[in-house]
N, C-alpha and C. Protein backbone atom coordinates (compact mmCIF):
# COMPACT_ATOMS: atom_id res chain seq x y z
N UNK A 1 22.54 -24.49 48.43
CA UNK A 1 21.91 -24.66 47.13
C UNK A 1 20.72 -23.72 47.03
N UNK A 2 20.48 -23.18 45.67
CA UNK A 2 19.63 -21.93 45.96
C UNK A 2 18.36 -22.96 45.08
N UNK A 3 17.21 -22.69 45.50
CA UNK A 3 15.72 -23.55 45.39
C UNK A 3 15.06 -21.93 44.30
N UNK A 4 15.28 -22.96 43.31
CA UNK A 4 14.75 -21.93 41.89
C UNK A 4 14.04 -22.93 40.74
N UNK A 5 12.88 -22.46 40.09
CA UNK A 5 12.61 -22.97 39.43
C UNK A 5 13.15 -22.52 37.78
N UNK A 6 13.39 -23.69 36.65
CA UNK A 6 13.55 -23.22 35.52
C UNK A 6 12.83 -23.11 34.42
N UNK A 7 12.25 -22.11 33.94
CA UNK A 7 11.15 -22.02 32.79
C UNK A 7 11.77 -21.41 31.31
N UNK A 8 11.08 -22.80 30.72
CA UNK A 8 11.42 -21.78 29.06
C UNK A 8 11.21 -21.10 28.45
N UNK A 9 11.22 -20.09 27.64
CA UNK A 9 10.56 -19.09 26.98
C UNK A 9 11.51 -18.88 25.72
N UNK A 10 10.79 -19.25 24.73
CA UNK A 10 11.21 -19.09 23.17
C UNK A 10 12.76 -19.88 23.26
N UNK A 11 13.85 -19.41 22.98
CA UNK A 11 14.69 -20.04 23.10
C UNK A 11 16.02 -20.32 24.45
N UNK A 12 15.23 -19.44 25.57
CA UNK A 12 15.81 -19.58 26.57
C UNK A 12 15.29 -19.90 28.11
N UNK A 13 16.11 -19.62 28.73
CA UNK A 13 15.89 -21.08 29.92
C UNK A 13 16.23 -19.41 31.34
N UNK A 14 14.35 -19.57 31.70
CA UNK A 14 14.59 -18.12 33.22
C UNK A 14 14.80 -18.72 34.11
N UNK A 15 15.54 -18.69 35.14
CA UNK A 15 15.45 -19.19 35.98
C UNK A 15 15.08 -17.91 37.36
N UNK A 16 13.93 -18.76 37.92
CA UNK A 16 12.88 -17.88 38.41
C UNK A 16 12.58 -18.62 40.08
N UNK A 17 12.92 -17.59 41.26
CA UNK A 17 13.36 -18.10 42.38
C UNK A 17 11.78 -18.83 42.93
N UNK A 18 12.12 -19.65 43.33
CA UNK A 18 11.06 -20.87 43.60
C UNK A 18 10.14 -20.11 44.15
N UNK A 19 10.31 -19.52 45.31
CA UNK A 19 9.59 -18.90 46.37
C UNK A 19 8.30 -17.78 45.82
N UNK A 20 8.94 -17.34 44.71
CA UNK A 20 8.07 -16.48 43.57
C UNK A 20 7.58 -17.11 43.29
N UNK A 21 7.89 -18.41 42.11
CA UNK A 21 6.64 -18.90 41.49
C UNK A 21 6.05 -19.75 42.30
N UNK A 22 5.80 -20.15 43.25
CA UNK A 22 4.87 -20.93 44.32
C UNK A 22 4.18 -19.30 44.75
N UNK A 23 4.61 -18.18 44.76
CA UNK A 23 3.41 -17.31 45.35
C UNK A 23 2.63 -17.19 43.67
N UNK A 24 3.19 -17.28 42.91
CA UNK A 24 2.42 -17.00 41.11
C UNK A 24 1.98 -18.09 41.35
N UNK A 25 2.53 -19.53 41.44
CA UNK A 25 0.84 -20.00 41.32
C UNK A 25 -0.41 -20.41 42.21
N UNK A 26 0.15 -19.44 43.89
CA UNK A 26 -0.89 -19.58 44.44
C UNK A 26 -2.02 -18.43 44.28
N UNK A 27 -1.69 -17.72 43.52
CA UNK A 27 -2.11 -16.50 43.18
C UNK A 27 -3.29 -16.94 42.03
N UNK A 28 -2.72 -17.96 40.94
CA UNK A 28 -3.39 -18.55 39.70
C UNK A 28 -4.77 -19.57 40.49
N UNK A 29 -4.21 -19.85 41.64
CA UNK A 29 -5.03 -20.96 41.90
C UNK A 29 -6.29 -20.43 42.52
N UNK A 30 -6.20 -19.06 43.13
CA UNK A 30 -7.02 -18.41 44.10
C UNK A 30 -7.80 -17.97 42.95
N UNK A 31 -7.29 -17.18 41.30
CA UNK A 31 -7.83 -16.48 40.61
C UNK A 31 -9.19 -17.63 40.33
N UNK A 32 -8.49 -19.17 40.15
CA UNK A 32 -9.29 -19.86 39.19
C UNK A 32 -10.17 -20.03 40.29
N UNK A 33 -10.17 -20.12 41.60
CA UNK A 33 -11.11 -20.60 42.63
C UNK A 33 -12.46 -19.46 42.87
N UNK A 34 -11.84 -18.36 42.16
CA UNK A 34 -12.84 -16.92 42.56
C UNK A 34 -14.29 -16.66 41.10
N UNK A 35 -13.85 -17.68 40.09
CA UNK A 35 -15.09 -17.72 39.65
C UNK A 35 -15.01 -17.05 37.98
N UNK A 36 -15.17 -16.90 37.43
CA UNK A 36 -14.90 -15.81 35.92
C UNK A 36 -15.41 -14.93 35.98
N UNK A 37 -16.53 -14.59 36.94
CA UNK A 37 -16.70 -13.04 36.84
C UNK A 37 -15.86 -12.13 37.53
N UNK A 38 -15.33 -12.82 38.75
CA UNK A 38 -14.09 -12.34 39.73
C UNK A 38 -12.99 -12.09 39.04
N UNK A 39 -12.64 -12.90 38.09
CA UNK A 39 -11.31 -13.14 37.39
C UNK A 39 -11.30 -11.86 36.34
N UNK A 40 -12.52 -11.37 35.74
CA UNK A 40 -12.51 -10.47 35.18
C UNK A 40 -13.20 -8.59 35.74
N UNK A 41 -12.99 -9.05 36.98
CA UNK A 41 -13.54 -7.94 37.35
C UNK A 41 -12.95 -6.57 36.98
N UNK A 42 -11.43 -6.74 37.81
CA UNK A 42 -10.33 -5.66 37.06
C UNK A 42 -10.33 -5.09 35.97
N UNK A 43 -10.93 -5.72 34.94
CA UNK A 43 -10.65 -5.46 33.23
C UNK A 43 -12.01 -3.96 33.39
N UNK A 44 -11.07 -3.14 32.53
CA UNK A 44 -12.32 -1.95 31.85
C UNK A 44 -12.48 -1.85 30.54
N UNK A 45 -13.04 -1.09 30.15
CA UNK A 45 -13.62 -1.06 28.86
C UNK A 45 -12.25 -1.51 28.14
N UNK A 46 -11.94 -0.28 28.27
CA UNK A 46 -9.96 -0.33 27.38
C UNK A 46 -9.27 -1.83 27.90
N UNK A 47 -9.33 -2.75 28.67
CA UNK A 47 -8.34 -3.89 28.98
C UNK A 47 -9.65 -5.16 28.12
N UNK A 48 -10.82 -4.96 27.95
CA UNK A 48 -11.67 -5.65 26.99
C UNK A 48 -11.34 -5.13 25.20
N UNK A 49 -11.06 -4.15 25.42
CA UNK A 49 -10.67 -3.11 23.83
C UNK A 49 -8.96 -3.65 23.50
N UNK A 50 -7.81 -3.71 24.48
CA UNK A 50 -7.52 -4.37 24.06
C UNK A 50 -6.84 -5.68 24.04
N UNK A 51 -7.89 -6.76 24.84
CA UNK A 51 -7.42 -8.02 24.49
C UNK A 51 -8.22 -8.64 23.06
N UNK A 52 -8.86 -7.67 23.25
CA UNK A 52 -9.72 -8.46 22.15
C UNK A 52 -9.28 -7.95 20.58
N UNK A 53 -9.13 -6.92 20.45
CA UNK A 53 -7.59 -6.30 19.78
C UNK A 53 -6.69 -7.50 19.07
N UNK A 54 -6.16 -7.86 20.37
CA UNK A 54 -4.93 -8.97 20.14
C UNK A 54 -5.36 -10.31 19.34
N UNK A 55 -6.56 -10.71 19.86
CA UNK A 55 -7.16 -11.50 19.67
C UNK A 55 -7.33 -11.72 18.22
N UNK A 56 -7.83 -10.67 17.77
CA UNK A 56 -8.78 -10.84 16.50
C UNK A 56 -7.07 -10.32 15.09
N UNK A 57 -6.34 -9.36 15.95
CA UNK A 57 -5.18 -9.06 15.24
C UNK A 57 -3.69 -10.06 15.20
N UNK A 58 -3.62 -10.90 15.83
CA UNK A 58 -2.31 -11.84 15.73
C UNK A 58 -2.65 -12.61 14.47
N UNK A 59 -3.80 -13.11 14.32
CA UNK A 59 -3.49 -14.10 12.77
C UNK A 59 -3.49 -13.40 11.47
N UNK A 60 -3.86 -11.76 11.52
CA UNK A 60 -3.97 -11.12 10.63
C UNK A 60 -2.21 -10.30 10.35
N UNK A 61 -1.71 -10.75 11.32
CA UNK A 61 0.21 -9.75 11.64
C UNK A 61 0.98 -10.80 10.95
N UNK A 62 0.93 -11.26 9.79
CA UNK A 62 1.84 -12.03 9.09
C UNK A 62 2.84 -12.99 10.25
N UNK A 63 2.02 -13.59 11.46
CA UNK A 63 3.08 -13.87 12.20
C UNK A 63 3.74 -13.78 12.84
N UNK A 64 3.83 -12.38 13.05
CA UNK A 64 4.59 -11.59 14.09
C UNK A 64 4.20 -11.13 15.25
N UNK A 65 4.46 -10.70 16.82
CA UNK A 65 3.51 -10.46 17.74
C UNK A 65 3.33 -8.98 17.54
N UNK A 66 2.41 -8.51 18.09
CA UNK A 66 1.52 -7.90 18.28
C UNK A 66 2.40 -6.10 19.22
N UNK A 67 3.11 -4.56 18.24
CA UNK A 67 3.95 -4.06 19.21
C UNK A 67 2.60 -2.91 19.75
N UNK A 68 3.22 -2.84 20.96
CA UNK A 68 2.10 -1.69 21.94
C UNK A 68 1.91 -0.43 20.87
N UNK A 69 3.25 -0.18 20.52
CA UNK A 69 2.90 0.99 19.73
C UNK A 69 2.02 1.21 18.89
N UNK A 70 2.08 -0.28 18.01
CA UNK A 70 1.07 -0.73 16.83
C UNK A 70 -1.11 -0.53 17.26
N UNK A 71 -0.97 -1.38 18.70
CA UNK A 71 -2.11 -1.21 19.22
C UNK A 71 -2.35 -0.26 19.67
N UNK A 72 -1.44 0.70 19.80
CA UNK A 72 -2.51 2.41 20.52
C UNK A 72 -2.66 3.00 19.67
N UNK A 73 -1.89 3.14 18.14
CA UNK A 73 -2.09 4.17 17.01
C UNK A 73 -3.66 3.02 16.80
N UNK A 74 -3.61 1.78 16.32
CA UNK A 74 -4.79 1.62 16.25
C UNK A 74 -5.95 1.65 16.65
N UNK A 75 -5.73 1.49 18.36
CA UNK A 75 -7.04 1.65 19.25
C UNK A 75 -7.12 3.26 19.69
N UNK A 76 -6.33 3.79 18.79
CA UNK A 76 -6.16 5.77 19.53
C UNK A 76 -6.03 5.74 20.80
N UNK A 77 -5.21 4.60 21.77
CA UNK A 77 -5.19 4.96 22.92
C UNK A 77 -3.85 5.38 23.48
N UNK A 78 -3.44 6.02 24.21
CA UNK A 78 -2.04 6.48 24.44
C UNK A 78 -1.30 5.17 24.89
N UNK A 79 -0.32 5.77 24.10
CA UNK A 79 0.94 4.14 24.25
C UNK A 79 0.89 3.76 25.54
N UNK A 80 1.48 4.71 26.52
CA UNK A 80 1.75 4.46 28.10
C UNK A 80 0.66 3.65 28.98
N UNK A 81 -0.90 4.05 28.23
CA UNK A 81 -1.85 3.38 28.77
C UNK A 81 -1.58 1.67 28.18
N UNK A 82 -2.02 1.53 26.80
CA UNK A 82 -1.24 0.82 25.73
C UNK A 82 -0.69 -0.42 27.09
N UNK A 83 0.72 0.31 27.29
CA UNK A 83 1.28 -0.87 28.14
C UNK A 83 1.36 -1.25 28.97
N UNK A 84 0.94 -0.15 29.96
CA UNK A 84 0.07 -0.49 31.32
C UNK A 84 -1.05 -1.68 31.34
N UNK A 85 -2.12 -1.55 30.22
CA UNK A 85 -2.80 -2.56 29.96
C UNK A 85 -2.76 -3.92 29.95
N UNK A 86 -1.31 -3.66 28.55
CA UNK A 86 -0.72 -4.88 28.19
C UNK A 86 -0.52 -5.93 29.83
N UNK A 87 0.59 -5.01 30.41
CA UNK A 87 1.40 -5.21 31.76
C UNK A 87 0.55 -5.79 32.28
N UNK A 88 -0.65 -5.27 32.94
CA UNK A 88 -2.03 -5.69 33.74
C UNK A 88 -2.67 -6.87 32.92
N UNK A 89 -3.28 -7.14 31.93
CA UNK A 89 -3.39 -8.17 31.25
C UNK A 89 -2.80 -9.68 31.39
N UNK A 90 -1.44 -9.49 31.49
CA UNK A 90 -0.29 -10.48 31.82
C UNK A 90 -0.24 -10.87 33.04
N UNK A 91 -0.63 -9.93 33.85
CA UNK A 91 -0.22 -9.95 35.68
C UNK A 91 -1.58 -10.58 35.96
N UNK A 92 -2.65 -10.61 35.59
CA UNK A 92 -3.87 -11.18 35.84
C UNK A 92 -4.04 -12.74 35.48
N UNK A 93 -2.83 -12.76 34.84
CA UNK A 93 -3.25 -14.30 34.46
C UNK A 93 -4.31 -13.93 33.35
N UNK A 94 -4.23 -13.08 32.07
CA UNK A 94 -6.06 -12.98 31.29
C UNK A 94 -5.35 -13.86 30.11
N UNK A 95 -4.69 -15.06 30.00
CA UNK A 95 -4.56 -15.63 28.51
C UNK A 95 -3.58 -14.67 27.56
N UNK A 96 -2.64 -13.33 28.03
CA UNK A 96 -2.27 -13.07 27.08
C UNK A 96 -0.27 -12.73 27.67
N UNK A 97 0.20 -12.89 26.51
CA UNK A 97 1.79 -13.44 27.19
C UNK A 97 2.71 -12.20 26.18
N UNK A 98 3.26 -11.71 26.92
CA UNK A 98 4.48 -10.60 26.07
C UNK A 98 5.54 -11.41 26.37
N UNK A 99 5.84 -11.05 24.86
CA UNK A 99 7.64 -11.47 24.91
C UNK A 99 8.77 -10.84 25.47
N UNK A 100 9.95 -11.01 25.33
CA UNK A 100 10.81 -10.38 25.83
C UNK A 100 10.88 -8.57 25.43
N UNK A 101 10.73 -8.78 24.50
CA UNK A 101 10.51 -7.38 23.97
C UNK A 101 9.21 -6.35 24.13
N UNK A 102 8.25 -7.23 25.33
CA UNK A 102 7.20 -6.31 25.29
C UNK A 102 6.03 -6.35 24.12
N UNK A 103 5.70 -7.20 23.69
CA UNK A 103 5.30 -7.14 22.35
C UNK A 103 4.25 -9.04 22.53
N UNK A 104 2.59 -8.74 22.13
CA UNK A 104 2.34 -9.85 22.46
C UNK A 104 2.44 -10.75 21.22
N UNK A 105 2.46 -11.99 22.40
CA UNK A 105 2.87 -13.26 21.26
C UNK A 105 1.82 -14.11 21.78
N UNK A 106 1.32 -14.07 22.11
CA UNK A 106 0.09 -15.07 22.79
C UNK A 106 -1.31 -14.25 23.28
N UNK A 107 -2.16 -14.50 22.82
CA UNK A 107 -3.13 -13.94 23.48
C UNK A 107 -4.71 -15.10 22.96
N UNK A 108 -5.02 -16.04 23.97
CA UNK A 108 -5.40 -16.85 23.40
C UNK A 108 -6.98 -16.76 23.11
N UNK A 109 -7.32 -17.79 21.74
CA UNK A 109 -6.73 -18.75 21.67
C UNK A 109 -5.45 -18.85 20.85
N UNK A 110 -5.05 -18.08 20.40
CA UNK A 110 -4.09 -17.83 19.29
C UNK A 110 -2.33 -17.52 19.81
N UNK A 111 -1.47 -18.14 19.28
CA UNK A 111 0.09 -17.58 19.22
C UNK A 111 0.60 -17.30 18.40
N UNK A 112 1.94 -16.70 18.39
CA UNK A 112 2.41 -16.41 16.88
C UNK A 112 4.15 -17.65 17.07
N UNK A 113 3.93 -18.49 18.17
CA UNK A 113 4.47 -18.77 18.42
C UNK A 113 4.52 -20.22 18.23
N UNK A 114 5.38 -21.11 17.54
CA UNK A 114 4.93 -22.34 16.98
C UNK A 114 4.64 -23.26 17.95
N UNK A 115 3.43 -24.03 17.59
CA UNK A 115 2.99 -24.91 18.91
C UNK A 115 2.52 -26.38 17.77
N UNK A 116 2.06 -27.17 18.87
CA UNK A 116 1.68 -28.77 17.56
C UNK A 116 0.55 -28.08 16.94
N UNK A 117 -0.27 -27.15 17.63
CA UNK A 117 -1.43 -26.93 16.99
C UNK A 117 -1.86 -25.72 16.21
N UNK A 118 -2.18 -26.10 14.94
CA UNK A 118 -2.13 -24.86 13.96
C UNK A 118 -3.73 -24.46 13.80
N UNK A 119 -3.80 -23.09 13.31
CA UNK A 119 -5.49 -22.91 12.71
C UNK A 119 -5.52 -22.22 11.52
N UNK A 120 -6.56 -22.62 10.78
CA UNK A 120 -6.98 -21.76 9.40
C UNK A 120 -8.06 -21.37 9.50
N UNK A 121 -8.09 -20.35 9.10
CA UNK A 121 -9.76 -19.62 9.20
C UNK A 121 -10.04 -19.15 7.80
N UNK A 122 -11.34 -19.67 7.93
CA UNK A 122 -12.13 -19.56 6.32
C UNK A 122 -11.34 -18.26 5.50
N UNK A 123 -10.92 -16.86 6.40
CA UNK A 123 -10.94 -16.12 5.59
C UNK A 123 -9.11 -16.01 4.79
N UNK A 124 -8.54 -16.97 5.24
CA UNK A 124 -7.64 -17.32 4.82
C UNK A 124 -6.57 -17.16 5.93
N UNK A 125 -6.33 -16.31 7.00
CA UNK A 125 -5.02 -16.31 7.88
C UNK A 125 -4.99 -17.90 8.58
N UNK A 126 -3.42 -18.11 8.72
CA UNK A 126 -2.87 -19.12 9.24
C UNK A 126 -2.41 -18.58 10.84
N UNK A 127 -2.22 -19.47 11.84
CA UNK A 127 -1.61 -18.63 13.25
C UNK A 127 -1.80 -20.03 13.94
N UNK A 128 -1.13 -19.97 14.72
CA UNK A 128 -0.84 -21.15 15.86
C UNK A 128 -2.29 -20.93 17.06
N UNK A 129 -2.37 -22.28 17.47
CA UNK A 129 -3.22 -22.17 18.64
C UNK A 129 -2.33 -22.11 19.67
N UNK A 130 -2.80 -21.62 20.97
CA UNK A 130 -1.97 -21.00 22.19
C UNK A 130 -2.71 -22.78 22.90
């Protein structure tokens, strides 16, 4: 019998070999044990440029996540960096989640992804809380 864990994501079911995610979340557990300045040490200017990007841009994207391409013409930064970022962002555990397509859908506090909890902001966008 093969020892795998099963996780959902949007409408499907990963199945993701146990042995991995027990090293992912001993990895999560060490991050949270090292403090928030530790946790953000890695990040540079550009991985602060763009989570915060994501941040402030998912409730303003009619809904939709967030494509790399979209964020480097906007942040003028080269795509390849763009998704390297993205990539590193995700691998850190920093709050922000690509979909299958590469493309973020979570970057919290916000999702574009339906959850129980919704938000409105004075200036009128609607967007899910992560």
């Amino acid at each position: 019998m093969k020892d795998s864990i099963l996780i959902g994501r949007q409408d499907k079911l990963l199945e993701v070999p146990a042995e991995a995610f027990r090293a992912h979340l001993e990895h999560a557990r060490a991050s949270l044990r090292s403090g928030p300045s530790q946790r953000v040490a890695f990040m540079t200017p550009e991985h602060h440029s763009v989570r915060n990007f994501a941040v402030r841009e998912l409730p303003r994207n009619d809904g939709k996540p967030l494509k790399a391409g979209d964020i480097a013409r906007r942040l003028r930064l080269p795509l390849a960096a763009v998704k390297a970022l993205l990539d590193d962002l995700q691998k850190h555990l920093f709050f922000l989640v690509l979909n299958p397509e590469g493309e973020v859908s979570w970057a919290y506090p916000v999702t574009v992804e339906e959850t129980p909890h919704r938000l409105r902001f004075s200036s009128g966008e609607r967007i899910f809380a992560a």
